[in-house]
N, C-alpha and C. Protein backbone atom coordinates (compact mmCIF):
# COMPACT_ATOMS: atom_id res chain seq x y z
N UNK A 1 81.77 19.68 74.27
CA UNK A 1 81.89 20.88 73.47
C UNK A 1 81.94 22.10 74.38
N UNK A 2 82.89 22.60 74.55
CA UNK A 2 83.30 24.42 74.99
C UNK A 2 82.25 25.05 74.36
N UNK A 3 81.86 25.95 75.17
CA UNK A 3 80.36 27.33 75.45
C UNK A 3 81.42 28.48 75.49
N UNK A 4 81.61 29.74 74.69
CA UNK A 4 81.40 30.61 75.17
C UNK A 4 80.50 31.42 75.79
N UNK A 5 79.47 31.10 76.41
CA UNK A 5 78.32 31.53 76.87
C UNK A 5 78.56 31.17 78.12
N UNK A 6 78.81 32.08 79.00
CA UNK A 6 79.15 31.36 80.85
C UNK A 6 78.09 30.54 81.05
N UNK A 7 78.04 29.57 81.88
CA UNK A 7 77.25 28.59 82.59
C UNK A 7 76.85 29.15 83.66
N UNK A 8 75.89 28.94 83.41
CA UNK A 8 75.05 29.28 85.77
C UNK A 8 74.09 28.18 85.90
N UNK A 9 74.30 28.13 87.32
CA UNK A 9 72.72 27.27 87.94
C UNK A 9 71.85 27.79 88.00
N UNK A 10 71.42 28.65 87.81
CA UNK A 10 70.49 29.28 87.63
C UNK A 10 69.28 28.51 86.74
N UNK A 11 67.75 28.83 87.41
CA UNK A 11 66.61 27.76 86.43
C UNK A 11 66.58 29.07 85.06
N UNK A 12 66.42 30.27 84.89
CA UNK A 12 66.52 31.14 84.17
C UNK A 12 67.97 30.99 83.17
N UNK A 13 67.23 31.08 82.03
CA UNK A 13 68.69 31.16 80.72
C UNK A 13 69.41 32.13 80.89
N UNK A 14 70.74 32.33 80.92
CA UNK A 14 72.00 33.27 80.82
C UNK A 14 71.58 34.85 80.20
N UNK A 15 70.85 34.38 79.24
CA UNK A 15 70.05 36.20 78.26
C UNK A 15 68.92 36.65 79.73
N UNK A 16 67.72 35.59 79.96
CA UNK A 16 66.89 36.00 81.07
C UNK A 16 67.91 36.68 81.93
N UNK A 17 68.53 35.79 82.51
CA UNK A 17 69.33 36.52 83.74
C UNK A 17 69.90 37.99 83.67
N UNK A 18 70.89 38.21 82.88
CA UNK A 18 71.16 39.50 82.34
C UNK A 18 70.12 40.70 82.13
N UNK A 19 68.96 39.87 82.09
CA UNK A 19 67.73 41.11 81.76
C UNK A 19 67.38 41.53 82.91
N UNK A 20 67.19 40.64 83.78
CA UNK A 20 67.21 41.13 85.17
C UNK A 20 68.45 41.64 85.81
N UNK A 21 69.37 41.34 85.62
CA UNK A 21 70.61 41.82 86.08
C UNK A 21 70.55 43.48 85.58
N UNK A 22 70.22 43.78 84.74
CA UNK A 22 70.16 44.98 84.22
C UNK A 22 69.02 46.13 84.32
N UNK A 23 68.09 45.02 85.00
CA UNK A 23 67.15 45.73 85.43
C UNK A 23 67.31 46.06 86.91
N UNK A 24 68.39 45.51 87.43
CA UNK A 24 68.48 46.26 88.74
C UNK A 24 69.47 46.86 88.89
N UNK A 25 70.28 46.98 87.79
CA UNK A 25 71.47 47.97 87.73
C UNK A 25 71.16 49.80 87.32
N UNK A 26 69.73 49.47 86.74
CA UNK A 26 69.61 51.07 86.35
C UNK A 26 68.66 51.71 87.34
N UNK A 27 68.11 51.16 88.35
CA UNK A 27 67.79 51.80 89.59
C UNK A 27 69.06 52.28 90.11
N UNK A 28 70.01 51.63 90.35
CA UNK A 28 71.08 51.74 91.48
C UNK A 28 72.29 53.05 90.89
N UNK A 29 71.64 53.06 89.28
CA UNK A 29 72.81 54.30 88.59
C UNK A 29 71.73 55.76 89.19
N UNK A 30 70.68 55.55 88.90
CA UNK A 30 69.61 56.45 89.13
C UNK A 30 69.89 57.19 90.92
N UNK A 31 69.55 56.03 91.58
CA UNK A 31 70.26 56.44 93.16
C UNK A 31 71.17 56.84 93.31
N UNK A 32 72.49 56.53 92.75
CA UNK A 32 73.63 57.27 92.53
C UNK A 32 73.55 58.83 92.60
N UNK A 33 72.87 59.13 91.23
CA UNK A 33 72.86 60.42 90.83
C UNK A 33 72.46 61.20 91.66
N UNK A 34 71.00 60.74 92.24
CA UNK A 34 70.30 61.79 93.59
C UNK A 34 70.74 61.38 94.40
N UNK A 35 71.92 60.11 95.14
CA UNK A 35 72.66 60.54 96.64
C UNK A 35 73.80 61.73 96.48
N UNK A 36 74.30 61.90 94.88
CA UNK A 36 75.28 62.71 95.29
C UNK A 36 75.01 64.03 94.56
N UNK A 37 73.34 64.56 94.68
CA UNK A 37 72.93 65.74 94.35
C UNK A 37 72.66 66.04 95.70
N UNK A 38 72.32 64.83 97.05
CA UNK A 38 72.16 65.15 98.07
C UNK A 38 70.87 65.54 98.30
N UNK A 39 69.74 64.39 97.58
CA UNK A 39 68.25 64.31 97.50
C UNK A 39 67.84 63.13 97.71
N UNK A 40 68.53 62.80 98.00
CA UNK A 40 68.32 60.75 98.14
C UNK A 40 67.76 60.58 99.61
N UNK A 41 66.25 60.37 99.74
CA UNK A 41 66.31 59.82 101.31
C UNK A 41 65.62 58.34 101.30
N UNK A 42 65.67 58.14 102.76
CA UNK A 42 65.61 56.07 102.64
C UNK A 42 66.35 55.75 103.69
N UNK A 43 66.35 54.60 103.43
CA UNK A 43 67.32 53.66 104.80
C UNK A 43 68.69 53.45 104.10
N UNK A 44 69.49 53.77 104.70
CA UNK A 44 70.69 53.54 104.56
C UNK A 44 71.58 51.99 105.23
N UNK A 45 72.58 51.05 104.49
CA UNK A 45 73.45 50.41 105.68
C UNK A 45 74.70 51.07 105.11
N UNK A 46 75.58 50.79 106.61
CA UNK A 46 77.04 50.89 106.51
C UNK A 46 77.58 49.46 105.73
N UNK A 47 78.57 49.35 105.43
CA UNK A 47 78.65 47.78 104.73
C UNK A 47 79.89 48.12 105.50
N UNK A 48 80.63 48.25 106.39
CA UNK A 48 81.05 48.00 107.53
C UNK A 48 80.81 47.79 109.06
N UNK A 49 79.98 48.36 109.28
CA UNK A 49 79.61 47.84 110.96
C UNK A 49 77.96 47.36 110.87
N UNK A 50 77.20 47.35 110.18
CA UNK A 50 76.09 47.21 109.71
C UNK A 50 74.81 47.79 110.13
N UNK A 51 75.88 49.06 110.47
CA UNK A 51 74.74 50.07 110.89
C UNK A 51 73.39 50.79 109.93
N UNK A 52 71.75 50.49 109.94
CA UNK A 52 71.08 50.91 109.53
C UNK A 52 70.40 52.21 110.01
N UNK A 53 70.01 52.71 109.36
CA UNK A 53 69.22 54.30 109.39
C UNK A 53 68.43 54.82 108.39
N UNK A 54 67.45 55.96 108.66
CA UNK A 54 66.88 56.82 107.77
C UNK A 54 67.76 58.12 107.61
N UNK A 55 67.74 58.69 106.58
CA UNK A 55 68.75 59.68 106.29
C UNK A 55 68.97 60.41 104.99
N UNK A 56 68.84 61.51 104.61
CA UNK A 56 69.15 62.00 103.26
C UNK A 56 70.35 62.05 103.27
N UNK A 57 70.79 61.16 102.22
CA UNK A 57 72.13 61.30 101.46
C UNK A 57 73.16 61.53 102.03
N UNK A 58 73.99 60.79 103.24
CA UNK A 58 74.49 60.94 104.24
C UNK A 58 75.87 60.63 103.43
N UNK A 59 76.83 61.23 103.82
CA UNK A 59 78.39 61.11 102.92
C UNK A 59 78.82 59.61 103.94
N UNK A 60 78.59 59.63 104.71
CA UNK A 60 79.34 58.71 106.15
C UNK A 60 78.30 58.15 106.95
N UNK A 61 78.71 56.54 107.36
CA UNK A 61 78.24 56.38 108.44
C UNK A 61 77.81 56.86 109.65
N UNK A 62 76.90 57.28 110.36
CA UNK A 62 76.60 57.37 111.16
C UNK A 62 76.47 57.04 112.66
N UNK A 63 77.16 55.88 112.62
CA UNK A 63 77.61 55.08 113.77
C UNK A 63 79.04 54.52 113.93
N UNK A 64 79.61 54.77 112.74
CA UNK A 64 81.32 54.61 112.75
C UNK A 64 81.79 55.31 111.48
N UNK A 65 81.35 56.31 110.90
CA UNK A 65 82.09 56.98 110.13
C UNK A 65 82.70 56.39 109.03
N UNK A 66 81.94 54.89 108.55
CA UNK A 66 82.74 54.73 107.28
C UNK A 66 82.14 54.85 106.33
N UNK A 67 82.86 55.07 104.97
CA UNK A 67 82.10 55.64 103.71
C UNK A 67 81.68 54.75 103.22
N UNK A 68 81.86 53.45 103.39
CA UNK A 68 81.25 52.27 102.26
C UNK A 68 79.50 52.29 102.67
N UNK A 69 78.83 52.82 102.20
CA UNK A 69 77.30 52.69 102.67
C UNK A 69 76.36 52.57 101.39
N UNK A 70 75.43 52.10 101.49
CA UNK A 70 74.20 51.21 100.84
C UNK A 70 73.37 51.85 100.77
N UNK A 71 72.73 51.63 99.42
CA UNK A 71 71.26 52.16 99.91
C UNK A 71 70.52 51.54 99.84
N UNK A 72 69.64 51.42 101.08
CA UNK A 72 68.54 49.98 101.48
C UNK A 72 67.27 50.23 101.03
N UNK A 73 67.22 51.64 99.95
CA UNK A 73 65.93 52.21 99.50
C UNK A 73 65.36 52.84 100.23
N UNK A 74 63.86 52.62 100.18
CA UNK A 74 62.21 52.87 101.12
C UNK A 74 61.45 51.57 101.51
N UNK A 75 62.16 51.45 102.63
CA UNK A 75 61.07 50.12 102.90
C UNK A 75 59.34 50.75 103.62
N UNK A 76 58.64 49.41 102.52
CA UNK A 76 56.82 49.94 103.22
C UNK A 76 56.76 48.77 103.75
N UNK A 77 55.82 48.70 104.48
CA UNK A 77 55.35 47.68 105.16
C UNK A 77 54.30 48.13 106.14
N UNK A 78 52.99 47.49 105.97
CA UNK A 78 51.95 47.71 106.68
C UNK A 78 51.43 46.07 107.12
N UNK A 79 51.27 45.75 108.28
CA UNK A 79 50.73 44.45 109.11
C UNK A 79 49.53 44.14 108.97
N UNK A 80 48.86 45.12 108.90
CA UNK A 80 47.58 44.93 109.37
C UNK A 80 47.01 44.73 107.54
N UNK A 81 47.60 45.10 106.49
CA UNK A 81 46.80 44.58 105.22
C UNK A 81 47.82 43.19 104.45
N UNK A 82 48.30 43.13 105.60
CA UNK A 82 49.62 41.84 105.08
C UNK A 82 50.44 42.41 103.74
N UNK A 83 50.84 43.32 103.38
CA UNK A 83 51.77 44.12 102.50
C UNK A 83 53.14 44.54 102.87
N UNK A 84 54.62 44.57 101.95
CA UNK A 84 55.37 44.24 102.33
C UNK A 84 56.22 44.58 101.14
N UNK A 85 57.38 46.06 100.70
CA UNK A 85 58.23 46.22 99.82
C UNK A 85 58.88 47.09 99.78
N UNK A 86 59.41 47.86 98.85
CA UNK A 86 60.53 49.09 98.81
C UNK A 86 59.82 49.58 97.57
N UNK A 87 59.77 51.05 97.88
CA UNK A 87 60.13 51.89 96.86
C UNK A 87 61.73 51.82 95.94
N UNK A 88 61.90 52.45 94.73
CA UNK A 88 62.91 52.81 94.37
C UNK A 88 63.50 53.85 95.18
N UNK A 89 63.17 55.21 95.75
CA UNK A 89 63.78 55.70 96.32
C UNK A 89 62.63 56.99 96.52
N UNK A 90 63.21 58.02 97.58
CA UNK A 90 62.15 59.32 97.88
C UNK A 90 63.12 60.19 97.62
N UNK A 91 62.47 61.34 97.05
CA UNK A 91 63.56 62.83 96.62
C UNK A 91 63.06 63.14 97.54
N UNK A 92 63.73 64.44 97.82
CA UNK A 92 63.55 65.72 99.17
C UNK A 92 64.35 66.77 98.12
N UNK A 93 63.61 67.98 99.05
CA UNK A 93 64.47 69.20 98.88
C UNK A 93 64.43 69.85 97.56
N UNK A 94 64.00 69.36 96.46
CA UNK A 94 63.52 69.96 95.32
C UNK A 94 62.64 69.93 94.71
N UNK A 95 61.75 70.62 95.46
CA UNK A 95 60.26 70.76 95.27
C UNK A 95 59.78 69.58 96.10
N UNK A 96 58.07 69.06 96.59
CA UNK A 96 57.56 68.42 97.10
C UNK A 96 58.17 67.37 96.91
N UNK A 97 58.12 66.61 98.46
CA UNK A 97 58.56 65.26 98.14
C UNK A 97 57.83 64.22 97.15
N UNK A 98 58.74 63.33 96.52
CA UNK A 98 57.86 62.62 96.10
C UNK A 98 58.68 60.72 95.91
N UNK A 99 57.91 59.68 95.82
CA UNK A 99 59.21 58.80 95.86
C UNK A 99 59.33 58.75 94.49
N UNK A 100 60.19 57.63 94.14
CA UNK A 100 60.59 57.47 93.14
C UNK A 100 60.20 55.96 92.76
N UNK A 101 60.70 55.61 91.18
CA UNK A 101 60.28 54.45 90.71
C UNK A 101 60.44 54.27 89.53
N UNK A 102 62.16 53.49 89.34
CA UNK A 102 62.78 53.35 88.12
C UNK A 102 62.15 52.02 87.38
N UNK A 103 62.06 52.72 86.12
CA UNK A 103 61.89 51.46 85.29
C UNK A 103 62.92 51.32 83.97
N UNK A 104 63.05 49.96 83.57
CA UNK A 104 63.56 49.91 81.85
C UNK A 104 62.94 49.56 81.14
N UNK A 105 62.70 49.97 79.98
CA UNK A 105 61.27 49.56 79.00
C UNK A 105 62.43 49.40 77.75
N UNK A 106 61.36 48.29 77.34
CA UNK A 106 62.16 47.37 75.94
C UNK A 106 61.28 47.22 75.06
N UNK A 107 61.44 46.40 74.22
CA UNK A 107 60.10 46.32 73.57
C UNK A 107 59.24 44.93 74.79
N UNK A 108 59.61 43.83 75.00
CA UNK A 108 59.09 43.06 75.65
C UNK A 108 58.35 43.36 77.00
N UNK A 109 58.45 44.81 77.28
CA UNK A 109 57.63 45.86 78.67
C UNK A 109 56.75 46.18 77.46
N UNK A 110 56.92 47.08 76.68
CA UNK A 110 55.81 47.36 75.69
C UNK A 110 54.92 46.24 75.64
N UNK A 111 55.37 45.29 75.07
CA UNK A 111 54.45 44.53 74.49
C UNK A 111 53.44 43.72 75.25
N UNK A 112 53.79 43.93 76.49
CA UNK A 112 53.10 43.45 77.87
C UNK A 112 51.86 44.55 78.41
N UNK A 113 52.62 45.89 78.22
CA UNK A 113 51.99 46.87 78.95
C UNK A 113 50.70 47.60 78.52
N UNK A 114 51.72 47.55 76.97
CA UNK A 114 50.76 48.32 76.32
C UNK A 114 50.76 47.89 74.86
N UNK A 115 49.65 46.67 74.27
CA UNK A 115 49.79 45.75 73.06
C UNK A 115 49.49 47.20 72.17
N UNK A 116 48.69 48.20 72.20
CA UNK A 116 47.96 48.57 70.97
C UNK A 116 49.19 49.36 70.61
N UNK A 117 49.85 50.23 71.59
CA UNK A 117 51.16 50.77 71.42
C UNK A 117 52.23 49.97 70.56
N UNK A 118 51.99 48.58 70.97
CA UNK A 118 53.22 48.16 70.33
C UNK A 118 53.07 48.06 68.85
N UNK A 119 51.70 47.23 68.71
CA UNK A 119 51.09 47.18 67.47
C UNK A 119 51.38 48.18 66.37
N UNK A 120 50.96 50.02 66.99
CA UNK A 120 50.62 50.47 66.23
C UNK A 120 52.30 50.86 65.77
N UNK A 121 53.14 50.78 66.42
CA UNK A 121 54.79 50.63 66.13
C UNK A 121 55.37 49.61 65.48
N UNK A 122 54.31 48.45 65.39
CA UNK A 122 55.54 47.30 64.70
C UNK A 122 56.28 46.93 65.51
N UNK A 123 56.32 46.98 66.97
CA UNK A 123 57.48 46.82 67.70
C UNK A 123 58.84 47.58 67.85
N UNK A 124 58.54 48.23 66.68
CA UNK A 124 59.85 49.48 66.70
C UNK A 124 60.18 50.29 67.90
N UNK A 125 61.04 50.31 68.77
CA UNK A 125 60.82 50.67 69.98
C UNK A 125 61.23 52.30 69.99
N UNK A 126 61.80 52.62 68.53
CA UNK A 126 62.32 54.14 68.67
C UNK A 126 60.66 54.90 68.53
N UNK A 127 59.75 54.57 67.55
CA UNK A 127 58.78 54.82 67.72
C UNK A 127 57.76 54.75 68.54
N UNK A 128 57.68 53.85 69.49
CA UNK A 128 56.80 53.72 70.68
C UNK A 128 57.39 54.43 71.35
N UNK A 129 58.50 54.47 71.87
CA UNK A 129 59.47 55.49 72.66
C UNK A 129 58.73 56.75 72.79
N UNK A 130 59.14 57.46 71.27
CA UNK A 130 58.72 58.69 70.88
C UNK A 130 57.22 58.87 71.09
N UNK A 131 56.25 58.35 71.15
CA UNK A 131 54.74 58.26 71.24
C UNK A 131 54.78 57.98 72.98
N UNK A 132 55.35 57.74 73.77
CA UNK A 132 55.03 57.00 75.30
C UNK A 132 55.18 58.44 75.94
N UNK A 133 53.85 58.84 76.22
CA UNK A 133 53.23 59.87 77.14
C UNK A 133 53.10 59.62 78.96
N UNK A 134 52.94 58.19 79.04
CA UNK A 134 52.17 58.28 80.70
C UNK A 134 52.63 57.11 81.08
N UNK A 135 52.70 56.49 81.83
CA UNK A 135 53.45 55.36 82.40
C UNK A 135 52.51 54.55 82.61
N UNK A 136 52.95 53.27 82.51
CA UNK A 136 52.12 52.20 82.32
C UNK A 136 51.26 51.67 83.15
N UNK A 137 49.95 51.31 83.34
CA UNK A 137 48.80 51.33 84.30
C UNK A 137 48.83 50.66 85.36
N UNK A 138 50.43 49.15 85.38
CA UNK A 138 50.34 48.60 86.21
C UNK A 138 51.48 48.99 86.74
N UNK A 139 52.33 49.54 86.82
CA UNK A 139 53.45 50.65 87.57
C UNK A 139 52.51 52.05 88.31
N UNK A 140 51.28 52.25 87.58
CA UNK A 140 50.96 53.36 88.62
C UNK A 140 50.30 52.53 89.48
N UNK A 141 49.46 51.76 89.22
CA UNK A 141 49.08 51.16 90.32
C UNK A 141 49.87 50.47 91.64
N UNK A 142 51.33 50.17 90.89
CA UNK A 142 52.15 49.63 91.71
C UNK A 142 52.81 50.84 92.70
N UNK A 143 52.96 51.74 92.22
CA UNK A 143 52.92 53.27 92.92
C UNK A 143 52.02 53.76 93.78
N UNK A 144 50.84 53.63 93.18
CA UNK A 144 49.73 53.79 93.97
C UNK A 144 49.96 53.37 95.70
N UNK A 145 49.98 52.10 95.09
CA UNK A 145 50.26 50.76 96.40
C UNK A 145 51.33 51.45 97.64
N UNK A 146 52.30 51.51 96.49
CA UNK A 146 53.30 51.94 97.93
C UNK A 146 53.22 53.30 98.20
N UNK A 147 52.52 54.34 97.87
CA UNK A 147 52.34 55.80 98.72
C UNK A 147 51.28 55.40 99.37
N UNK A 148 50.21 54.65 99.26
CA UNK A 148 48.86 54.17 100.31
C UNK A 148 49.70 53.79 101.72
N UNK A 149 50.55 53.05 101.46
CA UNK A 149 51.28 51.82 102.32
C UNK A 149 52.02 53.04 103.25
N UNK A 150 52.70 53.96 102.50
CA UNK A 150 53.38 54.84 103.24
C UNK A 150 52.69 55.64 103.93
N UNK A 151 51.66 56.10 103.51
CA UNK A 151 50.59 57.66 103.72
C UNK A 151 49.80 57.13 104.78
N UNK A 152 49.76 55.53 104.95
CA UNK A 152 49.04 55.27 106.23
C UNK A 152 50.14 54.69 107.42
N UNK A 153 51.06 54.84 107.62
CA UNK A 153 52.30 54.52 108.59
C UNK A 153 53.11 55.62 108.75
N UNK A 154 53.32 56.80 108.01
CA UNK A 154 54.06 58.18 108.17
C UNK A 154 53.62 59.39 107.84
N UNK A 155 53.51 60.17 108.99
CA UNK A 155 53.02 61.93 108.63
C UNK A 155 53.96 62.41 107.55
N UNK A 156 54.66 61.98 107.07
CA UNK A 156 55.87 62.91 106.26
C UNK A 156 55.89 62.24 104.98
N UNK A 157 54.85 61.61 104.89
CA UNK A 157 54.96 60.89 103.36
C UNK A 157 54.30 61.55 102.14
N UNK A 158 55.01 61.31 101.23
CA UNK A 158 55.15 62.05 99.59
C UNK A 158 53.54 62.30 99.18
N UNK A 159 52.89 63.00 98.21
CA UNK A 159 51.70 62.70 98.15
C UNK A 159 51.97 62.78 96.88
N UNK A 160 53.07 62.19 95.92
CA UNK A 160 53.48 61.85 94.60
C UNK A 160 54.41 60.92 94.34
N UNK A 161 54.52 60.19 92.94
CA UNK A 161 55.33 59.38 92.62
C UNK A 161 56.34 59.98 91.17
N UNK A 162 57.08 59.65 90.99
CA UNK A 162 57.75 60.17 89.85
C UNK A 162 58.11 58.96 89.40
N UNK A 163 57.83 58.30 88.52
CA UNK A 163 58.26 57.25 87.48
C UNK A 163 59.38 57.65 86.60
N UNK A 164 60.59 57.22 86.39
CA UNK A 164 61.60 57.42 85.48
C UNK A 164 61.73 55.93 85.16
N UNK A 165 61.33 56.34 83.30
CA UNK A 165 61.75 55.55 82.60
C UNK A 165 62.74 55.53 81.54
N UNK A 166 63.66 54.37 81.53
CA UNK A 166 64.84 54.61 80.57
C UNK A 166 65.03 53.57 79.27
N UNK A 167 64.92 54.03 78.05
CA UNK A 167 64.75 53.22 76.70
C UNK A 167 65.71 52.01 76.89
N UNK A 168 65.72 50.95 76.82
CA UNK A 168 66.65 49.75 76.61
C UNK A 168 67.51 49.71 75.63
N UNK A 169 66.72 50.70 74.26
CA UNK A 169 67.73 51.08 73.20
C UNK A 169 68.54 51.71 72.99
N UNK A 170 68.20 53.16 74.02
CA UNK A 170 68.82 54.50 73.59
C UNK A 170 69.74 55.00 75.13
N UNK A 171 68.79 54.50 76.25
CA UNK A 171 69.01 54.96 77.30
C UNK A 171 68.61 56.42 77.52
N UNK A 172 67.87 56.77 76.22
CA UNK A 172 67.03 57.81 76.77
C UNK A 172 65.63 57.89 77.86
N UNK A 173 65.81 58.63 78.32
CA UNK A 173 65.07 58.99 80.11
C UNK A 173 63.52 59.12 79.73
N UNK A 174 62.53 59.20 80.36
CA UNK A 174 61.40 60.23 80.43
C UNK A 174 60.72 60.05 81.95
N UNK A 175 60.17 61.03 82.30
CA UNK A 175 59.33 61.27 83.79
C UNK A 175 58.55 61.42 83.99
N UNK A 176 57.54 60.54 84.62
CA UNK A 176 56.25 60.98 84.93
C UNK A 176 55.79 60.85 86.22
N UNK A 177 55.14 62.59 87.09
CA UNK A 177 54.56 62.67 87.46
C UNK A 177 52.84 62.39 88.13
N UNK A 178 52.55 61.83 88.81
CA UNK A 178 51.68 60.66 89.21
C UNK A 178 51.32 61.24 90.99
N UNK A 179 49.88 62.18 91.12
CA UNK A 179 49.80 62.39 91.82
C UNK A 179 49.13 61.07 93.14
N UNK A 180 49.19 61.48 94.32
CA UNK A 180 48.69 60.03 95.34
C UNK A 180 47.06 59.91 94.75
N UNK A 181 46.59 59.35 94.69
CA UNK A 181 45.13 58.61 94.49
C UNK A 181 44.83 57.42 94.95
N UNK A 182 44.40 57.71 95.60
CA UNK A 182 43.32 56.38 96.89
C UNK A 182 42.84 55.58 95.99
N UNK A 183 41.86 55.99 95.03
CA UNK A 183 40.90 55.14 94.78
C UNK A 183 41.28 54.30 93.74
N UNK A 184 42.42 54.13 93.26
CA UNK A 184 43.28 53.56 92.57
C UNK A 184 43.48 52.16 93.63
N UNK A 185 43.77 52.35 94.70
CA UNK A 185 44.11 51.02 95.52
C UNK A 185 42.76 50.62 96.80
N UNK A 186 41.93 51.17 96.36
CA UNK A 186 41.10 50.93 97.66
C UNK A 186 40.42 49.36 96.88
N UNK A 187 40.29 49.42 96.28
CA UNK A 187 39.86 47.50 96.05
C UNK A 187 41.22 46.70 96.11
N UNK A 188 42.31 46.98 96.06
CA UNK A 188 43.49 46.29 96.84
C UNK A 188 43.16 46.21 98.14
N UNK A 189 43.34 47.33 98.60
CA UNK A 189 43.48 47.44 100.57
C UNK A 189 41.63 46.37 100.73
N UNK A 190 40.46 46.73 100.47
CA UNK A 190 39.59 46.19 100.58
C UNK A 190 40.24 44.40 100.65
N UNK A 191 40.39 43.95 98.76
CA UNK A 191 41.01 42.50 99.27
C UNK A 191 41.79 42.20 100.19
N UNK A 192 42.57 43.21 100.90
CA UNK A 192 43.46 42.75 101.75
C UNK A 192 42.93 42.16 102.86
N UNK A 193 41.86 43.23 103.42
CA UNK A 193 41.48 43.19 104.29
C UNK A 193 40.59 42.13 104.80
């Protein structure tokens, strides 16, 4: 029997996959926007000579001048607490730095993040939407994590996070501001240690 439903090898079902597929497509529209406001900083590659760098929002390669270039994000990485990832990305230049950290919220992020929210919506996601004030406790913490990670390996690191989140329904936006706080990750860094 013929599937219109493509086939993959994949251990994840064709709908799973797509959810993730789409969850890493709306970081990469997001980066878009701030490389070509010319606020985008991070590691860059060329996807021609495979030249890497740090750099705000560079039009061109840097080591051969070609335009096809990547963005390799914010890589953190600290040795000594065995930790190891990327930011979504760091703004510059309009107002304090701060990094960044795209999310997509659906109802199935709701209903994970925040049950009483979802509850008190029915799952209706235009209504939780409209009620979602602050970003969810385990994204700041996951924020947390990586300005600690950064703030102890670079003098020039952000002492904020900006969370942008975008509705799954509407593709409407919201932002939250999330100043650095230690004590948010110091029983992380402690287990690490």
């Amino acid at each position: 029997m013929k599937s219109d439903t493509p086939q993959t090898k994949s251990a994840v079902s064709f709908r799973l996959q797509r959810i993730f597929d789409e969850g890493h497509l709306i970081p990469t529209k997001y980066q878009g926007y701030f490389q070509e406001m010319g606020v985008l900083y991070g590691k860059w590659e060329c996807l021609w000579c495979k030249y890497v760098w740090w750099a705000l929002s560079p039009a061109e390669c840097r080591d051969c001048g070609s335009l096809l270039l990547r963005y390799a994000e914010v890589g953190l990485t600290n040795l000594d607490w065995l930790i190891s990832g990327h930011a979504d990305g760091w703004i510059k230049s309009i107002g304090p730095d701060a990094l960044i950290e795209i999310k997509s919220v659906g109802t199935g992020t709701v209903r994970i993040e925040a049950p009483t929210l979802f509850a008190e919506h029915d799952g209706n996601l235009e209504g939780i939407w409209k009620d979602l004030s602050r970003p969810f406790y385990t994204h700041v913490k996951q924020g947390q994590l990586y300005l600690r990670v950064l703030n102890a390996t670079r003098d020039d690191a952000p002492q904020s996070i900006v969370f942008l989140y975008e509705s799954k329904l509407s593709q409407d936006a919201k932002e939250f501001h999330v100043p650095y706080n230690t004590s948010i990750t110091d029983p992380i860094i402690e287990n690490c240690l």
